[in-house]
Protein backbone atom coordinates (compact mmCIF):
# COMPACT_ATOMS: atom_id res chain seq x y z
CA UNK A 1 0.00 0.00 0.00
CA UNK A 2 2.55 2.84 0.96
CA UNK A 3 4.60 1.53 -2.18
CA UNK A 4 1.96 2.13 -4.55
CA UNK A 5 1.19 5.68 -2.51
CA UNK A 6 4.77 6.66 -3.33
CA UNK A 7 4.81 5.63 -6.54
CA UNK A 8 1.63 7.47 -7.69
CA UNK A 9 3.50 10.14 -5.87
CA UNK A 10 6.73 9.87 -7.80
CA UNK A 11 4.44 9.72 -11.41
CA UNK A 12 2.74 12.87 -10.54
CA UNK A 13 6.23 14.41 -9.65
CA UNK A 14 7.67 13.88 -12.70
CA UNK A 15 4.09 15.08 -14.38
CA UNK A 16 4.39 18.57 -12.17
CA UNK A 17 8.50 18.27 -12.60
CA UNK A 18 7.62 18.58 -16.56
CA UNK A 19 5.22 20.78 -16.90
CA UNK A 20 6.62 23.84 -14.79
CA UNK A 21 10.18 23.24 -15.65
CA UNK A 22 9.34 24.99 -18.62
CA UNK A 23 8.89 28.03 -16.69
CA UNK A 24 11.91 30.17 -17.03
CA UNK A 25 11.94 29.83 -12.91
CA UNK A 26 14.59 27.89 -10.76
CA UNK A 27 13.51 25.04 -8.58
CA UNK A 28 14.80 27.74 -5.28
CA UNK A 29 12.41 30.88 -6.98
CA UNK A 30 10.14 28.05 -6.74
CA UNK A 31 10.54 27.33 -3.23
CA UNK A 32 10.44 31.31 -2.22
CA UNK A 33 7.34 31.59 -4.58
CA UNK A 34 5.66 29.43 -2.48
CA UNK A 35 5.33 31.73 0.18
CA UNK A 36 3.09 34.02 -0.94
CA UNK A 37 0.20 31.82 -1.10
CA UNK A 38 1.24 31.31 2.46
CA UNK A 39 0.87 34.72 3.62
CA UNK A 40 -2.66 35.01 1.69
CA UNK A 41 -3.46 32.27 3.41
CA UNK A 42 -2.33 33.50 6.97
CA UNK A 43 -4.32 36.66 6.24
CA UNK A 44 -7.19 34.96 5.44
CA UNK A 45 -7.10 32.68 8.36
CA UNK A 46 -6.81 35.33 10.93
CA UNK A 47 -9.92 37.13 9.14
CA UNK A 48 -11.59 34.03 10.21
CA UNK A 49 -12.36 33.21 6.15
CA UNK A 50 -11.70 29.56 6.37
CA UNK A 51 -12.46 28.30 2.94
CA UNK A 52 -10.84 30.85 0.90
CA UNK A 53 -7.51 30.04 4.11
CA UNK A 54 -7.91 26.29 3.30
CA UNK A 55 -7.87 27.12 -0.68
CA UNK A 56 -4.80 28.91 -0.50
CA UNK A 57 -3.16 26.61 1.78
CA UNK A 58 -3.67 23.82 -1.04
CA UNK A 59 -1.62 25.66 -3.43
CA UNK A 60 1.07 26.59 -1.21
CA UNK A 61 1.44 23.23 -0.25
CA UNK A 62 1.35 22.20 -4.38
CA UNK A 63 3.52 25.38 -5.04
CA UNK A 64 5.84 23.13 -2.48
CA UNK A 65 5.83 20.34 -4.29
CA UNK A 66 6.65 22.33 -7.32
CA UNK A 67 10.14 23.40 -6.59
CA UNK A 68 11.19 19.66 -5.76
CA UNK A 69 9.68 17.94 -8.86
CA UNK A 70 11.33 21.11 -11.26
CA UNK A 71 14.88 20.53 -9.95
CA UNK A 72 14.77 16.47 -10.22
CA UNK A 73 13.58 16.89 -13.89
CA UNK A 74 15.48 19.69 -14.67
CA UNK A 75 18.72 18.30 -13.04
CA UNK A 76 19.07 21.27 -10.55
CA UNK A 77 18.85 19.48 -7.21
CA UNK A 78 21.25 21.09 -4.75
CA UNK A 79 22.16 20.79 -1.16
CA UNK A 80 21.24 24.64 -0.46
CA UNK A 81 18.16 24.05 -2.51
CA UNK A 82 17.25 21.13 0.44
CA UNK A 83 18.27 23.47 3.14
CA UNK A 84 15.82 26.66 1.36
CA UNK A 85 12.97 24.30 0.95
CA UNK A 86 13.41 23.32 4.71
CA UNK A 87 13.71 26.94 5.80
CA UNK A 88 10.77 27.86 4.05
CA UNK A 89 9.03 24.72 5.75
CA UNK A 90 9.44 26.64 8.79
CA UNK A 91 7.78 29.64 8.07
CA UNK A 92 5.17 28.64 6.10
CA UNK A 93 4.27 26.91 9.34
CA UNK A 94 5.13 29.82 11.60
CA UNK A 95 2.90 32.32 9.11
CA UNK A 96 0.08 29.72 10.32
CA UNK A 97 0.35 29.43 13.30
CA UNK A 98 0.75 33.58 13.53
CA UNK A 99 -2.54 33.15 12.11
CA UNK A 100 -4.43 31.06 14.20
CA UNK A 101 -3.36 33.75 17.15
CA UNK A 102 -6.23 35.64 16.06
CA UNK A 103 -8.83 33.55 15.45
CA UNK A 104 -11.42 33.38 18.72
CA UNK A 105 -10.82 30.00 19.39
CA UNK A 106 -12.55 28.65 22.50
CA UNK A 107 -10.15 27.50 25.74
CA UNK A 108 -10.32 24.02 25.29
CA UNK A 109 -9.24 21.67 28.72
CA UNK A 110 -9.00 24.45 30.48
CA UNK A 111 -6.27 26.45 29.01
CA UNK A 112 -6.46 29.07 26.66
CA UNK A 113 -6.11 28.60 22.96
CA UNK A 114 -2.80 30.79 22.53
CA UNK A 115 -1.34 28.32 25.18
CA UNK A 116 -2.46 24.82 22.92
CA UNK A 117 -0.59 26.76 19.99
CA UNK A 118 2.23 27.65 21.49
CA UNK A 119 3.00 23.59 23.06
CA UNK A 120 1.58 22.86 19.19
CA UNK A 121 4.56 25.18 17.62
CA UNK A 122 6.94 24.22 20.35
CA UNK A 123 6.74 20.67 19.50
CA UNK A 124 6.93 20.54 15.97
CA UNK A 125 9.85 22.68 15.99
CA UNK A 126 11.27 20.40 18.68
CA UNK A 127 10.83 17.64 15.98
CA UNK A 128 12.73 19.47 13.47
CA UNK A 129 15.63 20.06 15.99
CA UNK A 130 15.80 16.87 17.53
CA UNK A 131 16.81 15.72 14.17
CA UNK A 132 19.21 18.14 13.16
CA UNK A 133 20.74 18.41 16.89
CA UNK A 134 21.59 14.68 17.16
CA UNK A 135 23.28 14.53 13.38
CA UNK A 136 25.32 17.98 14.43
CA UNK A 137 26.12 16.10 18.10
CA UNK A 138 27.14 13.28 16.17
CA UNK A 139 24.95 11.09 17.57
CA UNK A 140 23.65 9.51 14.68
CA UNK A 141 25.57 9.21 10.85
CA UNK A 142 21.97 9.58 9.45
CA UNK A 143 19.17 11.65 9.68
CA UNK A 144 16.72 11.00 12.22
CA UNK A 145 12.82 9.91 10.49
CA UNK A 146 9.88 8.74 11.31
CA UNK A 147 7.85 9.82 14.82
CA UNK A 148 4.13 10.24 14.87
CA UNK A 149 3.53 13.15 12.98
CA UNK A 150 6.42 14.67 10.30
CA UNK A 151 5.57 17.87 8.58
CA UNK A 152 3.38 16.77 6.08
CA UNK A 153 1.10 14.86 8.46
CA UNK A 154 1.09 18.08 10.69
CA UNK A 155 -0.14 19.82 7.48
CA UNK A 156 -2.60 17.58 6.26
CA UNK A 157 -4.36 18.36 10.10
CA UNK A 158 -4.00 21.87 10.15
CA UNK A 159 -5.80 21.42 6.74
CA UNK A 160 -8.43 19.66 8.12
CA UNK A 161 -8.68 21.61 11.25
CA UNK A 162 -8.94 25.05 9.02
CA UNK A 163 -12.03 23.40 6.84
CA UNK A 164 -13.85 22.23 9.55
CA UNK A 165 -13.62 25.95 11.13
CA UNK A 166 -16.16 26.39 8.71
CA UNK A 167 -18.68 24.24 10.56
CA UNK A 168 -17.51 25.60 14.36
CA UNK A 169 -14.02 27.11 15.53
CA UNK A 170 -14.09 24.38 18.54
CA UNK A 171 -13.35 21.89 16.02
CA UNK A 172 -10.54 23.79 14.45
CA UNK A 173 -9.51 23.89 18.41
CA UNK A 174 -9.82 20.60 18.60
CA UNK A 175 -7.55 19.82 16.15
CA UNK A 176 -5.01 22.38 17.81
CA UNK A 177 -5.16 20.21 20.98
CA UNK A 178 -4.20 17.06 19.11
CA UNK A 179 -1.75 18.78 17.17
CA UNK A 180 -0.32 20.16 20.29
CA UNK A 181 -0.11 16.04 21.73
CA UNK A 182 1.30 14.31 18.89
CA UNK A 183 3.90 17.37 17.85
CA UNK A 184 5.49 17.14 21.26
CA UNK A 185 5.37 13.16 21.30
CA UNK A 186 6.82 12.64 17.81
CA UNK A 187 9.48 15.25 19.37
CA UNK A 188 10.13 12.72 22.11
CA UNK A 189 10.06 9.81 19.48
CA UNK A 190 13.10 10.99 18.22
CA UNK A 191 14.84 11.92 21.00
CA UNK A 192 14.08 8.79 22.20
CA UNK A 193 16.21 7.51 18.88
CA UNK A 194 19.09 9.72 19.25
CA UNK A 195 19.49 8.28 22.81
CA UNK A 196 19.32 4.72 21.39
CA UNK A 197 21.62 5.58 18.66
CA UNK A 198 24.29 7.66 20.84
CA UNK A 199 24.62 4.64 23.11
């Protein structure tokens, strides 16, 4: 099943890979390109306009895909273009979760909502750096993977959470909460790995 996921995945790669490497763009313009639907998205979030936040959320997250598919046809992958796309990762996800800040989201389990989305950002940057801290400690010769939630998965929910803001906020808070557990755990995941690994 996942084989057949990634290879549907690598088919429409190659499709995208094609048919915007013929834009006179480089795979890293790509990558910074994909910002802007970001920030329209961000704006429209914290205006509490869900759908049209959810729409442009789906094509920063194709414009994402974008940049890697142009510069593995093209034959422009680089190591800084890696590092850019991973940067810009990061603040796509930041502009977000700026976002969400101003949308009246209920207290949920009796904290307040800025509180859920600060443990929520907190842990999936702790993801991030758990990974790069234990290759830079030389505790692993590999990068760390895997955990409970990776970016993409962490995505995918926020996705979900934004559209069904459109039906009540509390389920968008919801989905902030769980965000908030599994960001931290997947964290611990892989410190958990760079202990094992470092023995």
């Amino acid at each position: 099943m996942l084989y057949e996921i990634r290879e549907r995945f690598e088919k429409l790669s190659i499709i995208v890979g094609r048919l915007f490497g013929n834009i006179p763009l480089t795979p890293n313009q790509w990558t910074i390109l994909s910002l802007l639907p970001a920030m329209a998205s961000a704006y429209y979030l914290a205006q509490s306009e869900f759908l049209i936040a959810a729409g442009l959320f789906v094509v920063a997250a194709f414009m994402d895909l974008i940049d890697g598919s142009v510069a593995r046809v093209t034959g422009r992958v680089s190591k800084f273009g890696a590092y850019l796309d991973t940067i810009v990762d990061r603040y796509v996800e930041a502009l977000i979760v700026l976002a969400l800040l101003f949308v009246a989201i209920p207290p949920l389990f009796g904290l307040d909502a800025k509180i859920w989305l600060f443990i929520y950002f907190f842990g999936a940057m702790m993801t991030t750096y758990a990974k790069a801290a234990a290759k830079e400690k030389d505790l692993v010769k590999t990068e760390i993977k895997g955990g409970l939630l990776e970016r993409a998965e962490r995505l995918i929910l926020l996705f979900i959470g934004i559209l069904l803001a459109t039906v009540s906020i509390s389920y968008l808070g919801y989905v902030v909460v769980l965000l908030a557990a599994l960001a931290n755990l997947s964290a611990l995941q892989r410190i958990l790995k760079a202990k094992k690994a470092g023995r």
